[in-house]
Protein backbone atom coordinates (compact mmCIF):
# COMPACT_ATOMS: atom_id res chain seq x y z
CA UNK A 1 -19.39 -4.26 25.24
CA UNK A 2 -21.36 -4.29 21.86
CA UNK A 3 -21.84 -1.13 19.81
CA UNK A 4 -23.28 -0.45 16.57
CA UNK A 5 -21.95 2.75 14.81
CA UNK A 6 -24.02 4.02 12.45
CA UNK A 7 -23.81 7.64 11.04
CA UNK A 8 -25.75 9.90 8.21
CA UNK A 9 -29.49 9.11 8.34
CA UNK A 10 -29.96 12.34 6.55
CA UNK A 11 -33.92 12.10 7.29
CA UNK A 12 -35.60 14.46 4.38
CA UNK A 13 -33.30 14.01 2.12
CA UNK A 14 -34.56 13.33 -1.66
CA UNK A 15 -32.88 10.83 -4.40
CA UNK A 16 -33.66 12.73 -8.18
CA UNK A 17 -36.75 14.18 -6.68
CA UNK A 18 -38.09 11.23 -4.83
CA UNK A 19 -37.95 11.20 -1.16
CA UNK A 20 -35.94 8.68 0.65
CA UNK A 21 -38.15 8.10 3.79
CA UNK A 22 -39.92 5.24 2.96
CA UNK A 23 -36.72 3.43 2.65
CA UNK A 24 -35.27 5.35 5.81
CA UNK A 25 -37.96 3.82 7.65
CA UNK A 26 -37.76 0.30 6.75
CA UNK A 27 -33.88 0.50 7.59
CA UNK A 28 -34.46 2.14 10.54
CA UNK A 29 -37.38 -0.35 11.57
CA UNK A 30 -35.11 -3.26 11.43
CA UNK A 31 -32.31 -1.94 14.11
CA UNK A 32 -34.31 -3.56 17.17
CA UNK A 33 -33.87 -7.18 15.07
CA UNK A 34 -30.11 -6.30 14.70
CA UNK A 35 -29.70 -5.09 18.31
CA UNK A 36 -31.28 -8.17 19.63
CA UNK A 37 -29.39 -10.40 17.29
CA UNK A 38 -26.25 -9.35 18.21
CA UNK A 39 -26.44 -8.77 21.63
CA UNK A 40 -25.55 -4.49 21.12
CA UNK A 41 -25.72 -2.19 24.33
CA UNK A 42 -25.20 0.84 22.46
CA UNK A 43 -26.40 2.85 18.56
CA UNK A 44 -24.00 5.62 17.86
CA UNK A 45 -24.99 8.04 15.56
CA UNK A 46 -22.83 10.22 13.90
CA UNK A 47 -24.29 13.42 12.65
CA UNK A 48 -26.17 14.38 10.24
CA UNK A 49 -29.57 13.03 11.41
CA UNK A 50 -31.70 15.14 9.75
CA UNK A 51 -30.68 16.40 6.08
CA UNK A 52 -31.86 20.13 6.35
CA UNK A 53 -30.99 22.61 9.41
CA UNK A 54 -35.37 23.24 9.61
CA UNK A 55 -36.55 19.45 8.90
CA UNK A 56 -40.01 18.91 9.01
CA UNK A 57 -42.38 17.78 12.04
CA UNK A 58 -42.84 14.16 10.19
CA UNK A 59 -39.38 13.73 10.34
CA UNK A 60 -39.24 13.89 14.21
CA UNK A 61 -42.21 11.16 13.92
CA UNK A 62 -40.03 8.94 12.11
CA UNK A 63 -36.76 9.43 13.99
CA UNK A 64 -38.75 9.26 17.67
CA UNK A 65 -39.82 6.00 16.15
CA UNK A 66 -36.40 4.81 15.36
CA UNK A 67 -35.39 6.05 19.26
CA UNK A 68 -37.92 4.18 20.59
CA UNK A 69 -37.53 1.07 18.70
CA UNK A 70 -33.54 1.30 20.13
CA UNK A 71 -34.32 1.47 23.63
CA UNK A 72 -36.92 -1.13 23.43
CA UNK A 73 -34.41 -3.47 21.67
CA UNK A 74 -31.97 -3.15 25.12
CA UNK A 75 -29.92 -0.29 23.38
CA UNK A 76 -29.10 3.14 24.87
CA UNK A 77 -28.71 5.76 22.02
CA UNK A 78 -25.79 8.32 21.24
CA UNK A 79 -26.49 10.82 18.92
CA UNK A 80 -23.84 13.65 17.48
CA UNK A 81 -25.23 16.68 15.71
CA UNK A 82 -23.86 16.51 12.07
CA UNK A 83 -22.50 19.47 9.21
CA UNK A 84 -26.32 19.50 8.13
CA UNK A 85 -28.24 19.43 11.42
CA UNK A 86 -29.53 22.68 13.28
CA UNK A 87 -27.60 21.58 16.55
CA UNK A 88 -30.05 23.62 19.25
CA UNK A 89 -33.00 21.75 17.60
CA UNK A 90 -31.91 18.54 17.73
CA UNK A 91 -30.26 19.06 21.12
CA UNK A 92 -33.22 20.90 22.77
CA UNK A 93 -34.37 18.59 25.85
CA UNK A 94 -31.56 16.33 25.77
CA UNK A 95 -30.85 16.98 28.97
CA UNK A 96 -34.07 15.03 30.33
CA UNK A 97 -33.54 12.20 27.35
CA UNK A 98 -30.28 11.57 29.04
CA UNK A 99 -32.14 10.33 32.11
CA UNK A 100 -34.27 7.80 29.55
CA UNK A 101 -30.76 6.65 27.91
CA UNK A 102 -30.95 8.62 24.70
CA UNK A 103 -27.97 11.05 24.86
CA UNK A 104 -27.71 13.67 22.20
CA UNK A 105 -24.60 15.72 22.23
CA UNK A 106 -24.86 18.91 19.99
CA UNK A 107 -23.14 21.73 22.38
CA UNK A 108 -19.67 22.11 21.47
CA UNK A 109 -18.13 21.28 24.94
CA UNK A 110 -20.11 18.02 25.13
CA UNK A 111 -16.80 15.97 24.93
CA UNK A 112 -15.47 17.16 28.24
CA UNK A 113 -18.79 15.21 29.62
CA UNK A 114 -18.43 11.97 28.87
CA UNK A 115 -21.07 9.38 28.34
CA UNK A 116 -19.81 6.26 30.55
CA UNK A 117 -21.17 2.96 29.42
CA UNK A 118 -20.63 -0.11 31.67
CA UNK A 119 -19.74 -3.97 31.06
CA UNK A 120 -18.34 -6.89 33.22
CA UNK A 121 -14.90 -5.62 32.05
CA UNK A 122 -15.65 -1.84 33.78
CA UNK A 123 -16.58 1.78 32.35
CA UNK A 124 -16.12 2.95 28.50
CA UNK A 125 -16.36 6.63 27.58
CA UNK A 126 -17.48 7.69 25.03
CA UNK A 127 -16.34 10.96 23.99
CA UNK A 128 -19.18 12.77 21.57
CA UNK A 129 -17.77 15.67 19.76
CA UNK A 130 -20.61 16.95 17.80
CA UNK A 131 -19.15 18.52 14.01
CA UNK A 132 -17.35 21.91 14.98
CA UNK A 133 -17.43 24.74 12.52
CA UNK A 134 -14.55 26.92 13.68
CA UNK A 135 -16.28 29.83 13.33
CA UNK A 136 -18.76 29.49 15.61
CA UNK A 137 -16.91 27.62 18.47
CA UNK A 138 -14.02 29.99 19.47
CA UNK A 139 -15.07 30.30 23.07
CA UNK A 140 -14.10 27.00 23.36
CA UNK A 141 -10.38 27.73 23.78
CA UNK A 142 -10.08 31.61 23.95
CA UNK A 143 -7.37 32.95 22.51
CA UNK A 144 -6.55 29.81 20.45
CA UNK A 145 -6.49 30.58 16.51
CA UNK A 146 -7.88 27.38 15.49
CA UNK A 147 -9.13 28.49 11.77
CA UNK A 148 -9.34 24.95 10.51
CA UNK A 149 -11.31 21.84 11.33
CA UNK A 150 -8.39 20.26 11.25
CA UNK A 151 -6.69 22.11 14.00
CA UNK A 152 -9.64 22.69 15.84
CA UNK A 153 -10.22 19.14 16.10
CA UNK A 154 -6.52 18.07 16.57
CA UNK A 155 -6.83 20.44 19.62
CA UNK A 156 -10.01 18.97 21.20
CA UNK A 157 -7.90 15.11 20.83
CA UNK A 158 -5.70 16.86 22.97
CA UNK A 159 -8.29 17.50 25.64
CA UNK A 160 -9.90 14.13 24.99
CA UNK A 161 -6.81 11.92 25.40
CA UNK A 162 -6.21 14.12 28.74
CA UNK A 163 -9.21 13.25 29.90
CA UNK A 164 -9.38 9.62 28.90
CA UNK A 165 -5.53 9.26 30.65
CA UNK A 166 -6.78 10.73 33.75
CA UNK A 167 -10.51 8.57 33.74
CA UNK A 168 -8.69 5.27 32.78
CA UNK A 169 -11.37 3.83 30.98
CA UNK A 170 -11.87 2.17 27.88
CA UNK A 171 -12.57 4.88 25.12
CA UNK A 172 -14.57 5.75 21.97
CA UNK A 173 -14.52 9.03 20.27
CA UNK A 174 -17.49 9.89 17.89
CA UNK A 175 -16.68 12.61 14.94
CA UNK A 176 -18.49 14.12 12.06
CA UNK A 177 -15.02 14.77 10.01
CA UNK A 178 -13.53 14.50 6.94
CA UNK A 179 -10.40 11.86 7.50
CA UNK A 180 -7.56 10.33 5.72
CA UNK A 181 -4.79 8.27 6.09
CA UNK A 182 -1.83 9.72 8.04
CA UNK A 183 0.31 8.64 5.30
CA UNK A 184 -2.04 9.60 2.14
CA UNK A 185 -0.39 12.79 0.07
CA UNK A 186 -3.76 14.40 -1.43
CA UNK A 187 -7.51 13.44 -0.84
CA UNK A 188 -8.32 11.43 -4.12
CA UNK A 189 -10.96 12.14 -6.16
CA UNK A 190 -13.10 9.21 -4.51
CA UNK A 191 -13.17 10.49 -1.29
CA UNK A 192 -14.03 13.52 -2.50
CA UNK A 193 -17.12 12.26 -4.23
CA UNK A 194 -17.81 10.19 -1.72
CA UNK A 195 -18.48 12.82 0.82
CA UNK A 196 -20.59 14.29 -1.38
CA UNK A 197 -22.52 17.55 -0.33
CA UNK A 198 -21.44 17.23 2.99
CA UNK A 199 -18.02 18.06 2.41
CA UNK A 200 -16.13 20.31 4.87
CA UNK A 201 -14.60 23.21 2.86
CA UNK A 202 -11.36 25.17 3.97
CA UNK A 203 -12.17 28.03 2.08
CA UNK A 204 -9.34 30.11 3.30
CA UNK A 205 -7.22 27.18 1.85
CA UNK A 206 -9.24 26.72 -0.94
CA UNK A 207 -9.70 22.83 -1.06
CA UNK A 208 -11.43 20.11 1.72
CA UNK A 209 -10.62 20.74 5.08
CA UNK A 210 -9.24 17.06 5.62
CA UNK A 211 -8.21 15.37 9.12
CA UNK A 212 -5.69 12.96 9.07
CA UNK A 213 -6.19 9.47 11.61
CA UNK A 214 -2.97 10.29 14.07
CA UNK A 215 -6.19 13.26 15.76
CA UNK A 216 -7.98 9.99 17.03
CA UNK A 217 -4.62 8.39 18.44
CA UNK A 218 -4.38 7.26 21.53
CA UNK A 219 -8.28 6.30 21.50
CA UNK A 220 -9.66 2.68 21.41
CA UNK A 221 -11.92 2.95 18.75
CA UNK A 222 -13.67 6.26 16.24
CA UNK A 223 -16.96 6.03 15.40
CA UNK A 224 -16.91 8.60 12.29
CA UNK A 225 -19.76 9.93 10.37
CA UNK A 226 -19.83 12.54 7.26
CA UNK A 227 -18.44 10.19 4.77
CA UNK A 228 -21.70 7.87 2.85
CA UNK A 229 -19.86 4.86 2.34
CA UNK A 230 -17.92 2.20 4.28
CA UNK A 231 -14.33 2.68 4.92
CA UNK A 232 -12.14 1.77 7.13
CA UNK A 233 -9.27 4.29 7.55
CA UNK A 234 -7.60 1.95 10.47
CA UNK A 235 -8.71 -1.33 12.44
CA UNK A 236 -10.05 1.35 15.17
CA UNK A 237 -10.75 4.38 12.64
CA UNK A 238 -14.04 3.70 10.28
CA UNK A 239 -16.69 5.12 8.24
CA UNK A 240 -20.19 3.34 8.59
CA UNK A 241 -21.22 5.40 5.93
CA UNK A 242 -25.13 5.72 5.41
CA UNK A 243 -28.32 3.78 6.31
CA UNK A 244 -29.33 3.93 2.86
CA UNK A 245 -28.35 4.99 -0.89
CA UNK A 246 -28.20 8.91 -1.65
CA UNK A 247 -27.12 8.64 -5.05
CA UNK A 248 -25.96 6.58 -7.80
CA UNK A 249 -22.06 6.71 -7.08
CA UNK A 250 -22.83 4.58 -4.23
CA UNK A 251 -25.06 1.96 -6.58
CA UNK A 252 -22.31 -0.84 -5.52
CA UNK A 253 -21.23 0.05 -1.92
CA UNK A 254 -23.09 -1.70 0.80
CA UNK A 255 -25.77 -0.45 3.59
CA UNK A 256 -25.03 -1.08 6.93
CA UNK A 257 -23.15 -0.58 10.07
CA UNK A 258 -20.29 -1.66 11.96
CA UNK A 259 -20.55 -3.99 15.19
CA UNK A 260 -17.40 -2.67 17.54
CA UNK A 261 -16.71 -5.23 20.09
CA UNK A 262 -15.01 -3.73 23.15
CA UNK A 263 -13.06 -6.70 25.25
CA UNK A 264 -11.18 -5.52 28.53
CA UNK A 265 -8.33 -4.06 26.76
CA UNK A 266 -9.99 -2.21 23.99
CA UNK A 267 -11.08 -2.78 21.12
CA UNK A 268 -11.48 -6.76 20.00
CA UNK A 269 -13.03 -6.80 16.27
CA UNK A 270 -15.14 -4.59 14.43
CA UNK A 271 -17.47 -6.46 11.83
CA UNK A 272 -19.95 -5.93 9.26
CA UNK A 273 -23.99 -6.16 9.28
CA UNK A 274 -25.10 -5.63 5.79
CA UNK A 275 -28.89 -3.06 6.37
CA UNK A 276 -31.58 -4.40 4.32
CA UNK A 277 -31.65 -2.63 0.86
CA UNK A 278 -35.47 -1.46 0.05
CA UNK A 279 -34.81 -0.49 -3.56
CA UNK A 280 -31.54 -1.17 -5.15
CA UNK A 281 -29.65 0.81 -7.32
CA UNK A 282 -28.94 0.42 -10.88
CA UNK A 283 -26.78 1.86 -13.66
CA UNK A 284 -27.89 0.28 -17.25
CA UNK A 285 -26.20 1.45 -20.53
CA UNK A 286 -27.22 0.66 -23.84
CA UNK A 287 -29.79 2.24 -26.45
CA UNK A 288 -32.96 2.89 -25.79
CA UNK A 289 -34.34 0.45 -27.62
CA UNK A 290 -31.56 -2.34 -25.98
CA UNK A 291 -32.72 -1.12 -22.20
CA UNK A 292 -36.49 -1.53 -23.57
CA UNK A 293 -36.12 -4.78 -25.15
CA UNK A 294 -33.25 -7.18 -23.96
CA UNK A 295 -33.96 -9.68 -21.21
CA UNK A 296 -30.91 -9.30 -19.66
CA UNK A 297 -32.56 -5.80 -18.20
CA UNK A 298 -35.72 -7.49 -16.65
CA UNK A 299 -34.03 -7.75 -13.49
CA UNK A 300 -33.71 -4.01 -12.83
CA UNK A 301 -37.40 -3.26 -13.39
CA UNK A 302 -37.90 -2.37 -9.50
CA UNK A 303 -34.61 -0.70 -9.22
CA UNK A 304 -33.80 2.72 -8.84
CA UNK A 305 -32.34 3.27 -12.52
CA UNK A 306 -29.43 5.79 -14.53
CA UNK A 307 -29.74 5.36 -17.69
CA UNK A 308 -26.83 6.03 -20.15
CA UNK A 309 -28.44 6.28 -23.91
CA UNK A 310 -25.53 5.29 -26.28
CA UNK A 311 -28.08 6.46 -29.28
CA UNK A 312 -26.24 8.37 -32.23
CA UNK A 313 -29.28 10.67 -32.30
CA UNK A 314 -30.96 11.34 -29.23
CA UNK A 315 -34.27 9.91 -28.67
CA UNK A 316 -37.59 11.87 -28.33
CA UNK A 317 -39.62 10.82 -25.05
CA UNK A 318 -36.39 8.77 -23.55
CA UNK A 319 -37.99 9.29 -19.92
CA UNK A 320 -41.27 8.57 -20.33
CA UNK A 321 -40.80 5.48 -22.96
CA UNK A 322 -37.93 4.46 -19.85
CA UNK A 323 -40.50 4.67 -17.05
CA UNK A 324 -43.11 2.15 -19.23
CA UNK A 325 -40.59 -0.43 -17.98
CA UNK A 326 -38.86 1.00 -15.02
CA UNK A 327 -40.75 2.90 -13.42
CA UNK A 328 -38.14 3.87 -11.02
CA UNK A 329 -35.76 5.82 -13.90
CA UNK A 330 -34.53 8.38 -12.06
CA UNK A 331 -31.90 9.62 -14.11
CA UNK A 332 -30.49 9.73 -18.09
CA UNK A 333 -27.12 10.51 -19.05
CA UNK A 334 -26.55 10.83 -23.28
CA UNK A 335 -23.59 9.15 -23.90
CA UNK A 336 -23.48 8.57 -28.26
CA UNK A 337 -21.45 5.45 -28.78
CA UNK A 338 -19.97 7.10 -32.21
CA UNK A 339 -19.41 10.97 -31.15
CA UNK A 340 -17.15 12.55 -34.03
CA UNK A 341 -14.28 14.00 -32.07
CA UNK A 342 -14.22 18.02 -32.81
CA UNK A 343 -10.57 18.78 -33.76
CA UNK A 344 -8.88 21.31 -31.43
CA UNK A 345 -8.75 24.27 -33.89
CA UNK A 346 -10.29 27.67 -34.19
CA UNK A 347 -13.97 28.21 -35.68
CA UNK A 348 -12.47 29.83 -38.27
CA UNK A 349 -9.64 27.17 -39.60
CA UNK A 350 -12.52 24.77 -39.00
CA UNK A 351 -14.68 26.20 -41.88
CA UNK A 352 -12.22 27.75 -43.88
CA UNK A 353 -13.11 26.72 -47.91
CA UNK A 354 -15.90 24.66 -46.86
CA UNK A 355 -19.44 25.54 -48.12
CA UNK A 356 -22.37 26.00 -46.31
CA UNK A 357 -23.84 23.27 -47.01
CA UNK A 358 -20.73 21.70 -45.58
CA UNK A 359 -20.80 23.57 -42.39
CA UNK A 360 -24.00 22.97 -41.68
CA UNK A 361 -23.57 19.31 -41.97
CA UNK A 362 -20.33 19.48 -39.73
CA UNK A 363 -22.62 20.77 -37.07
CA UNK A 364 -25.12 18.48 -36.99
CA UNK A 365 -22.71 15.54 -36.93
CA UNK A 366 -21.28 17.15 -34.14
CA UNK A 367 -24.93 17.93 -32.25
CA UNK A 368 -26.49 14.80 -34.06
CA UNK A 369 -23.59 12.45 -32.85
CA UNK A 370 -22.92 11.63 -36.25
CA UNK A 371 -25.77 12.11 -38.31
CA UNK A 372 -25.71 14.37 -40.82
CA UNK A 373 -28.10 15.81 -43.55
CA UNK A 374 -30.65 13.17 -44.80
CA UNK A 375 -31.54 14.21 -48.44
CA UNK A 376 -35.00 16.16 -48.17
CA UNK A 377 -33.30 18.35 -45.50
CA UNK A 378 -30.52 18.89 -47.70
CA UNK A 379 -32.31 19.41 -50.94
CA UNK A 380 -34.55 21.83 -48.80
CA UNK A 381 -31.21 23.72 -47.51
CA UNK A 382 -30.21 24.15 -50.93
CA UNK A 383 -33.08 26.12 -51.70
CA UNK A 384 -32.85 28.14 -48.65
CA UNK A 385 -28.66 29.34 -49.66
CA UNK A 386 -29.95 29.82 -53.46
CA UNK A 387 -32.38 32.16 -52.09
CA UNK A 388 -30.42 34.09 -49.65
CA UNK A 389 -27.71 34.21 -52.37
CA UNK A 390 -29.55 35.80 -54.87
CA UNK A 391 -30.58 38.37 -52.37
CA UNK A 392 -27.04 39.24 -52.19
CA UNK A 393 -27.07 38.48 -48.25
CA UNK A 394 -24.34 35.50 -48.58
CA UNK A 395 -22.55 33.62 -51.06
CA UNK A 396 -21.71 30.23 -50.61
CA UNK A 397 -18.19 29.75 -50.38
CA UNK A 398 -15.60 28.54 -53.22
C-alpha cells in the first residue's frame, strides 16, 4: 500500500498581495504524474484546503480539478477539514463522493468510521480526525472537560487505538495538530514560526496549544497537516508541510510530499518527492544599487524577492527602481549596515549641554543611519535658532 500525504493547500491564499493559485495549480496539476510514477493508491490531505472559512466559487473549480486529476491517476482521495476551512462546506455531499472514492471527513465523529483501504497484505484504516476546536465539539464525550486540543485529542487516540485493537488492521491516523517531540521541554521559536497563522492558541493557557507524539502511539503511521514545512517528528509521525511557498521563512525548505509505504506489518519507509517549484523564493541583501547592478543577482530576476537595503540613508523609489529588475519584489526590509547604536539613557541625560544644533544632528544620525547635517542644511538651521532666539522663544544651550 502506497500513500502520498500531503496537507495545507490553503487555496486563496495570497503571498505580499499576489495570489498563489497559479502556482497552486501547476503543483496540483502534476499529482496524476506522481501518482502514476510511484505506483500510490491513496492522496491524504490534511486540512486546511481552502485558506478562508467562505472561499470563493473559482476555488472549488480548481480543487474539483485537482480531485479529478487524483482519481483519474488510480488514486482514491482523503480529505480532513483543517483550522481554516468552514467544515459543513467542504463536507456538504461527501456522503455521495464517498461512493466515487473521494472521502472528505469534516464531522467531528468521522474517526469512529473508518475509511478501509485494501492491498494484497489485507485492510488499512485510516482514521480521519478532522481539526477539533474544543469548543465546539463537547458532545463528543459528554461530560468530559476536555478544554485543550491537547486533551481533546489525547482522548480521541484513546478511542482510535480501541478501535484499531479491536479491527486488527493496519492503521493511519490523519491530524490537523500542532506536535512535538515527547521529549522536547518548550516549542522553539521555529516551530512556532513555522506554523505560522495557523497556529492553535490555548488561550486559557496563554501560549500554543501543543500535542506531544506519544497521542499517535500505538498507530502505524500519522499523516499530520497544520505545520508548512517538512518535519519529521518520528519515522511514523511527519509533517508534509505545504504544496507550495506561503512566505519567505520557508524560501529554503522544500515542496513536496511524503510517499508512506505500508508492507504487511506496518509501516516500511516513508520517502521524499520534491513538488515542482513554479517561482522560487529569494532573500537578497545588499544596497540598492549592489541588488541593481551586480551579476551575481541576475539569477533571481524571476524569483519571488525580500529585499534587505543595507543603505545608510534610505533610498527614495526602492520598490519601484527594485521591480525594473525583479519584477517579482515582493517585499523590503531596511536594514543600515552602519546604524549608530542609541545609548540606553534618558532623553534628558542624552541632550544635556548639547546645543541644538547638536541635537538635531544626533537625531538625524539616528533616523538617517548615520548621516548627519550636510552644510547648506546646517548653515540654513543656524539661521532658523538665531531667529527663534532673538524672539526670545529658545536659547541655544551653553
Amino acid at each position: 500500500m502506497r500513500l502520498l500525504h500531503t496537507s495545507d493547500w490553503h487555496l486563496g491564499r495570497s503571498f505580499h498581495g499576489n495570489s498563489t493559485l497559479p502556482q497552486l495549480r501547476e503543483v496540483l496539476g502534476t499529482l496524476p504524474e506522481i501518482i502514476r510514477e510511484h505506483r500510490i493508491d491513496a492522496v491524504l490531505v490534511a486540512g486546511d484546503v481552502f485558506d478562508h472559512a467562505a472561499p470563493a466559487a473559482e476555488l472549488y473549480g480548481v480543487l474539483a480539478r485537482a480531485i479529478r486529476g487524483i482519481r483519474e491517476a488510480g488514486a482514491v482521495v482523503i480529505i480532513t477539514s483543517g483550522n481554516h476551512d468552514n467544515a459543513a462546506r467542504l463536507g456538504f455531499q461527501s456522503e455521495w463522493a464517498g461512493l466515487g472514492g473521494v472521502h472528505v471527513a469534516t464531522r467531528g465523529d468521522a474517526f469512529r468510521e473508518p475509511i478501509t483501504l485494501s492491498d494484497s497484505y489485507g485492510a488499512v484504516d485510516v482514521f480521519a480526525i478532522p481539526y477539533l476546536e474544543p469548543m465546539l465539539q463537547t458532545g463528543l464525550y459528554p461530560g468530559e472537560k476536555l478544554r485543550s486540543h491537547h486533551a481533546l485529542l489525547g482522548r480521541v487516540m484513546e478511542e482510535v487505538r480501541a478501535l484499531a485493537a479491536a479491527r486488527g488492521n493496519r492503521s493511519v491516523v490523519m491530524s490537523h495538530c500542532f506536535a512535538v517531540n515527547s521529549g522536547a521541554a518548550e516549542v522553539s521559536a521555529e516551530a512556532v514560526a513555522e506554523a505560522g497563522e495557523g497556529l492553535v492558541w490555548d488561550l486559557t493557557a496563554g501560549g500554543v496549544d501543543v500535542v506531544p507524539t506519544t497521542v499517535f502511539d500505538g498507530i502505524d503511521y500519522a499523516a499530520l497537516g497544520h505545520i508548512h514545512g517538512r518535519s519529521e517528528l518520528t519515522p511514523s509521525i511527519r509533517y508534509s508541510g505545504a504544496p507550495v511557498h506561503f512566505s519567505f521563512s520557508e524560501a529554503a525548505k522544500p515542496r513536496g510530499g511524503w510517499i508512506v509505504e505500508l508492507g504487511s506489518e506496518g509501516l516500511s519507509e516513508a520517502t521524499w518527492v520534491d513538488f515542482p517549484v513554479p517561482r522560487p523564493l529569494a532573500r537578497l541583501r545588499g544596497t540598492l544599487e549592489e541588488l541593481l547592478t551586480e551579476t551575481e543577482f541576475a539569477e533571481h530576476e524571476a524569483s519571488w524577492v525580500e529585499a534587505t537595503l543595507t543603505d545608510n540613508v534610505r533610498p527614495i523609489d526602492a520598490m519601484r527602481r527594485l521591480r525594473q529588475r525583479f519584477p517579482h519584489c515582493a517585499h523590503i526590509e531596511f536594514a543600515p549596515a552602519e546604524r549608530q547604536a542609541v545609548r540606553a539613557a534618558t532623553y534628558t541625560e542624552r541632550v544635556a549641554r548639547k546645543t541644538d544644533l547638536e541635537i538635531v544632528d544626533e537625531f538625524l544620525d539616528l533616523v538617517r543611519g548615520g548621516e548627519q547635517l550636510d552644510a547648506p542644511e546646517r548653515e540654513l538651521l543656524r539661521e532658523v535658532i538665531a531667529k527663534v532666539s532673538a524672539a526670545g522663544n529658545v536659547g541655544e544651550s551653553a
